[in-house]
C-alpha atoms as a PDB file:
ATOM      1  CA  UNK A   1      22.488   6.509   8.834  1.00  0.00           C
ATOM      2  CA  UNK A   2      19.359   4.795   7.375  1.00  0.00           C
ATOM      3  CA  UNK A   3      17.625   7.386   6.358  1.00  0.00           C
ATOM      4  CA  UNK A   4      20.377   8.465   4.302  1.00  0.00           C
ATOM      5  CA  UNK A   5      20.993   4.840   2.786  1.00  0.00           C
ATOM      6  CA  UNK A   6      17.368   5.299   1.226  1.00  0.00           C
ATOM      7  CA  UNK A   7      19.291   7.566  -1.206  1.00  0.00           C
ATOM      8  CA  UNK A   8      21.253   4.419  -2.364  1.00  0.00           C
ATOM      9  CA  UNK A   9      21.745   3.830  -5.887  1.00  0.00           C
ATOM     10  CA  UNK A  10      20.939  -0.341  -4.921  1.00  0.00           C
ATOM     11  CA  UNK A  11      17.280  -0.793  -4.900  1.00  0.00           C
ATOM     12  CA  UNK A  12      18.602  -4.068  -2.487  1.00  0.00           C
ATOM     13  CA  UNK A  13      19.507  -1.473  -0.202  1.00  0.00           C
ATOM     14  CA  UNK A  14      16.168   1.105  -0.790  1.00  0.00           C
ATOM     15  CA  UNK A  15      14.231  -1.874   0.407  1.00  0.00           C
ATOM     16  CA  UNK A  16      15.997  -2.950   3.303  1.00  0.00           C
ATOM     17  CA  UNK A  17      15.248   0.821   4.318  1.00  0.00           C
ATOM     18  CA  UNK A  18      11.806   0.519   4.016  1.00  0.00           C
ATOM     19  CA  UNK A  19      11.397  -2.682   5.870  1.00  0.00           C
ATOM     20  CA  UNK A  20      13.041  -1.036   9.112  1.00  0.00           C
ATOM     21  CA  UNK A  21      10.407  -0.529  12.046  1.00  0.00           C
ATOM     22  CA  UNK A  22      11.914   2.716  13.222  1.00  0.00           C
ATOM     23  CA  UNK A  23      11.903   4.375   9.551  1.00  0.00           C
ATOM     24  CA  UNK A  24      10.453   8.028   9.684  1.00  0.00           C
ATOM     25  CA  UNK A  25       7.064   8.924   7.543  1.00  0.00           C
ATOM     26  CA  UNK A  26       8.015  10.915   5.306  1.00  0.00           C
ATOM     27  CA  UNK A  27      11.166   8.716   4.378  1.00  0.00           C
ATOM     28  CA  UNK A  28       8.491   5.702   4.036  1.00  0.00           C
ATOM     29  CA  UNK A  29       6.533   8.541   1.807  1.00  0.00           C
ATOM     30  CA  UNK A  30       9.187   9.257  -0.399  1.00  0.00           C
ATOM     31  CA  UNK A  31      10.120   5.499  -0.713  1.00  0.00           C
ATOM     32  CA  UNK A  32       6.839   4.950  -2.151  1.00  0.00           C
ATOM     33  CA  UNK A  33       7.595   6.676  -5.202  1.00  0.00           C
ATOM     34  CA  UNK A  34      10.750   4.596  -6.435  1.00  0.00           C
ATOM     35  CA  UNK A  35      10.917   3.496  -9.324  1.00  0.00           C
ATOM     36  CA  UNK A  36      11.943  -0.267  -8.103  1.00  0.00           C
ATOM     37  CA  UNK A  37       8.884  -2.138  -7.306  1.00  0.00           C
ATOM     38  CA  UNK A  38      10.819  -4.253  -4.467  1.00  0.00           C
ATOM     39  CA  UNK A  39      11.078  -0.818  -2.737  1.00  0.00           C
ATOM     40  CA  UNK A  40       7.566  -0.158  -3.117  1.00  0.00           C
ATOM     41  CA  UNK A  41       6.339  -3.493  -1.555  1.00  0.00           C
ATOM     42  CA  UNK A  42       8.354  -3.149   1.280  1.00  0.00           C
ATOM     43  CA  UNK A  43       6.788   0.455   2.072  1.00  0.00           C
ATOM     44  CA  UNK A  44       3.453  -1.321   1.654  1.00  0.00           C
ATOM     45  CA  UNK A  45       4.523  -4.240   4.104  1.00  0.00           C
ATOM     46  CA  UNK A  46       5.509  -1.652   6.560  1.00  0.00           C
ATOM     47  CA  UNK A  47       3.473  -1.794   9.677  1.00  0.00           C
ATOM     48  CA  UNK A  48       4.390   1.821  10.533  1.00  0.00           C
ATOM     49  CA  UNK A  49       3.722   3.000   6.580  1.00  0.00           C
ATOM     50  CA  UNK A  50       1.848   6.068   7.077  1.00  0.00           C
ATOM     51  CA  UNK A  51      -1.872   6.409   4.770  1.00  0.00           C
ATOM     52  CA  UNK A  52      -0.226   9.267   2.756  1.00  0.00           C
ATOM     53  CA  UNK A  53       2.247   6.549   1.338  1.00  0.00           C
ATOM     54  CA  UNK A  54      -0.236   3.693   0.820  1.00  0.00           C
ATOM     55  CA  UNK A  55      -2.935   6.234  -0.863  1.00  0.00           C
ATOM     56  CA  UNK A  56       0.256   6.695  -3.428  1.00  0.00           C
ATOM     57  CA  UNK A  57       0.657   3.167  -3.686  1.00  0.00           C
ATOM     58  CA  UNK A  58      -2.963   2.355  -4.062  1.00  0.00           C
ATOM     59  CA  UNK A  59      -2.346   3.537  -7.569  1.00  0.00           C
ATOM     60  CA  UNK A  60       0.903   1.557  -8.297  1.00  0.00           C
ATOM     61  CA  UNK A  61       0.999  -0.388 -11.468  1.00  0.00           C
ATOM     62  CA  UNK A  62       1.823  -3.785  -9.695  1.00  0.00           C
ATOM     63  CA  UNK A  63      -1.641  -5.697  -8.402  1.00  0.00           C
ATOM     64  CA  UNK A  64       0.989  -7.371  -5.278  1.00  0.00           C
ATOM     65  CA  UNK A  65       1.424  -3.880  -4.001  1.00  0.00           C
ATOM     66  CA  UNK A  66      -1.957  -2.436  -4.019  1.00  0.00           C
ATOM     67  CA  UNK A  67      -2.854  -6.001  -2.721  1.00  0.00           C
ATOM     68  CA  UNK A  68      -0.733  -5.539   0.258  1.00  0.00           C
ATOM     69  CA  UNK A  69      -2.150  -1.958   0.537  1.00  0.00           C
ATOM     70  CA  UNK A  70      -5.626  -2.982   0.776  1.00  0.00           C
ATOM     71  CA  UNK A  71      -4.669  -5.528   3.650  1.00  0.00           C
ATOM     72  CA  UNK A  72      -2.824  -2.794   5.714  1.00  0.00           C
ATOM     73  CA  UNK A  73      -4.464  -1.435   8.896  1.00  0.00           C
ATOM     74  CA  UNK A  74      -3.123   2.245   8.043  1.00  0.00           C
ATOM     75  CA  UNK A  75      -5.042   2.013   4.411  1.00  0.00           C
ATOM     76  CA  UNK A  76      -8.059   4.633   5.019  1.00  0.00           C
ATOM     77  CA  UNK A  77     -11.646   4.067   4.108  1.00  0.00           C
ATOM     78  CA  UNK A  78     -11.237   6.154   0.848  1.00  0.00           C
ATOM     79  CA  UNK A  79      -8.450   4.326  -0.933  1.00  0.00           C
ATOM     80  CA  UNK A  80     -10.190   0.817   0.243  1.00  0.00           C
ATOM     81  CA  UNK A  81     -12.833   2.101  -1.637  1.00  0.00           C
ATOM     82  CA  UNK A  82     -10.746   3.125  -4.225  1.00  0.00           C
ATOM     83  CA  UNK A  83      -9.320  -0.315  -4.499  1.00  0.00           C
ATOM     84  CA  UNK A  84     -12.993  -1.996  -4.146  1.00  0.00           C
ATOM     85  CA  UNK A  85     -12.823  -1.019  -7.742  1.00  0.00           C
ATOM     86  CA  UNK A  86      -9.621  -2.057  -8.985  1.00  0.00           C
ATOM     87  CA  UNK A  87      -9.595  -4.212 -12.103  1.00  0.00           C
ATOM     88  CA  UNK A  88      -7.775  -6.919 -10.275  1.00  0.00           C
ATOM     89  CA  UNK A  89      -9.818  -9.766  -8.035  1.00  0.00           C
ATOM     90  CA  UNK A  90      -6.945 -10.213  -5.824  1.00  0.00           C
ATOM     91  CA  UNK A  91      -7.196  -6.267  -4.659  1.00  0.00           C
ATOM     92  CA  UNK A  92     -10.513  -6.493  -4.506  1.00  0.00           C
ATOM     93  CA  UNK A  93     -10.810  -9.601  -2.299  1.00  0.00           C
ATOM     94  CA  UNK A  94      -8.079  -8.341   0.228  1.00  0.00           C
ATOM     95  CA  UNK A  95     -10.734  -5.538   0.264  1.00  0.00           C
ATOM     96  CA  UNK A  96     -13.190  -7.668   1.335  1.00  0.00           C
ATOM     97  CA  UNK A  97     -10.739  -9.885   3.808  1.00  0.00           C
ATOM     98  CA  UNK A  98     -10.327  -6.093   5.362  1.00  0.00           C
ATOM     99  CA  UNK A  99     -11.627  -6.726   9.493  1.00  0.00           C
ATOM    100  CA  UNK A 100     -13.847  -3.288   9.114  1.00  0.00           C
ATOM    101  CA  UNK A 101     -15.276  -3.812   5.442  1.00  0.00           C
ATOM    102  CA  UNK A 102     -18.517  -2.759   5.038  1.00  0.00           C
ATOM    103  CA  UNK A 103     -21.411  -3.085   2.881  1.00  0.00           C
ATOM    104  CA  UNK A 104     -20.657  -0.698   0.678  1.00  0.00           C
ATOM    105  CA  UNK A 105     -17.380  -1.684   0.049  1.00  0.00           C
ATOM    106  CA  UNK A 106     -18.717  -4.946  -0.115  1.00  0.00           C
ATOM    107  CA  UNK A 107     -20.743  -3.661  -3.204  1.00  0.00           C
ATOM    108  CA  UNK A 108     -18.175  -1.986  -4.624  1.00  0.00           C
ATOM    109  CA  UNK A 109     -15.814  -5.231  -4.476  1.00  0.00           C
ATOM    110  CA  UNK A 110     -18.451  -7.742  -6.059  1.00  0.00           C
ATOM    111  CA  UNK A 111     -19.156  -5.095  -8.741  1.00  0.00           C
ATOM    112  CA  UNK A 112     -22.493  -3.553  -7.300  1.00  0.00           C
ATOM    113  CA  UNK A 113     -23.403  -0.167  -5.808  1.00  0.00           C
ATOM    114  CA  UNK A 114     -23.033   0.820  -2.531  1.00  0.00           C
ATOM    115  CA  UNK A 115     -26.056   0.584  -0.419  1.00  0.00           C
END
């Protein structure tokens, strides 16, 4: 029933989908890609989103978002790199909040090159 509510026409709804704990992959995935950015936060504030879906988001227009990716355990060493160079601070200091970061993503986050 849930997976075929993130079909709904109410973005309300779409989001409520992707905050669920039990939501398949590639629903999260596709989720992701909607054009509401509510629905796209709540994929990236998923525990269980999958790194396919946050290296989509890592390239969403909203700052919050790629934010939230950067903080997410799932994110992958390439898009935290990819977001050590985002144009906004706030991405690029939940890069460096990250438990793992390392120096060269601590370069790449305070504007240097990587070691």
């Amino acid at each position: 029933m849930v997976i075929f509510m993130s079909d709904d026409p109410d973005p309300l709804v779409r989001g409520s989908v992707a905050r669920q704990e039990r939501i398949p992959p590639d629903v999260l995935l596709k989720l992701a890609g909607d054009g509401e950015s509510n629905v796209r936060f709540s994929v990236a504030t998923n525990e269980n989103a999958p790194a396919e879906a946050l290296a989509r988001l890592a390239g969403d227009v909203r700052p919050e978002i790629r934010e939230e990716v950067a903080r997410h355990p799932n994110a992958t060493p390439q898009v935290l790199a990819d977001l050590a160079r985002d144009d906004s601070p706030k991405v690029r200091a939940a890069v460096l909040r990250t438990p793992d970061v390392t120096p060269a993503l601590r370069a790449l986050a305070v504007g240097g090159a990587p070691d």
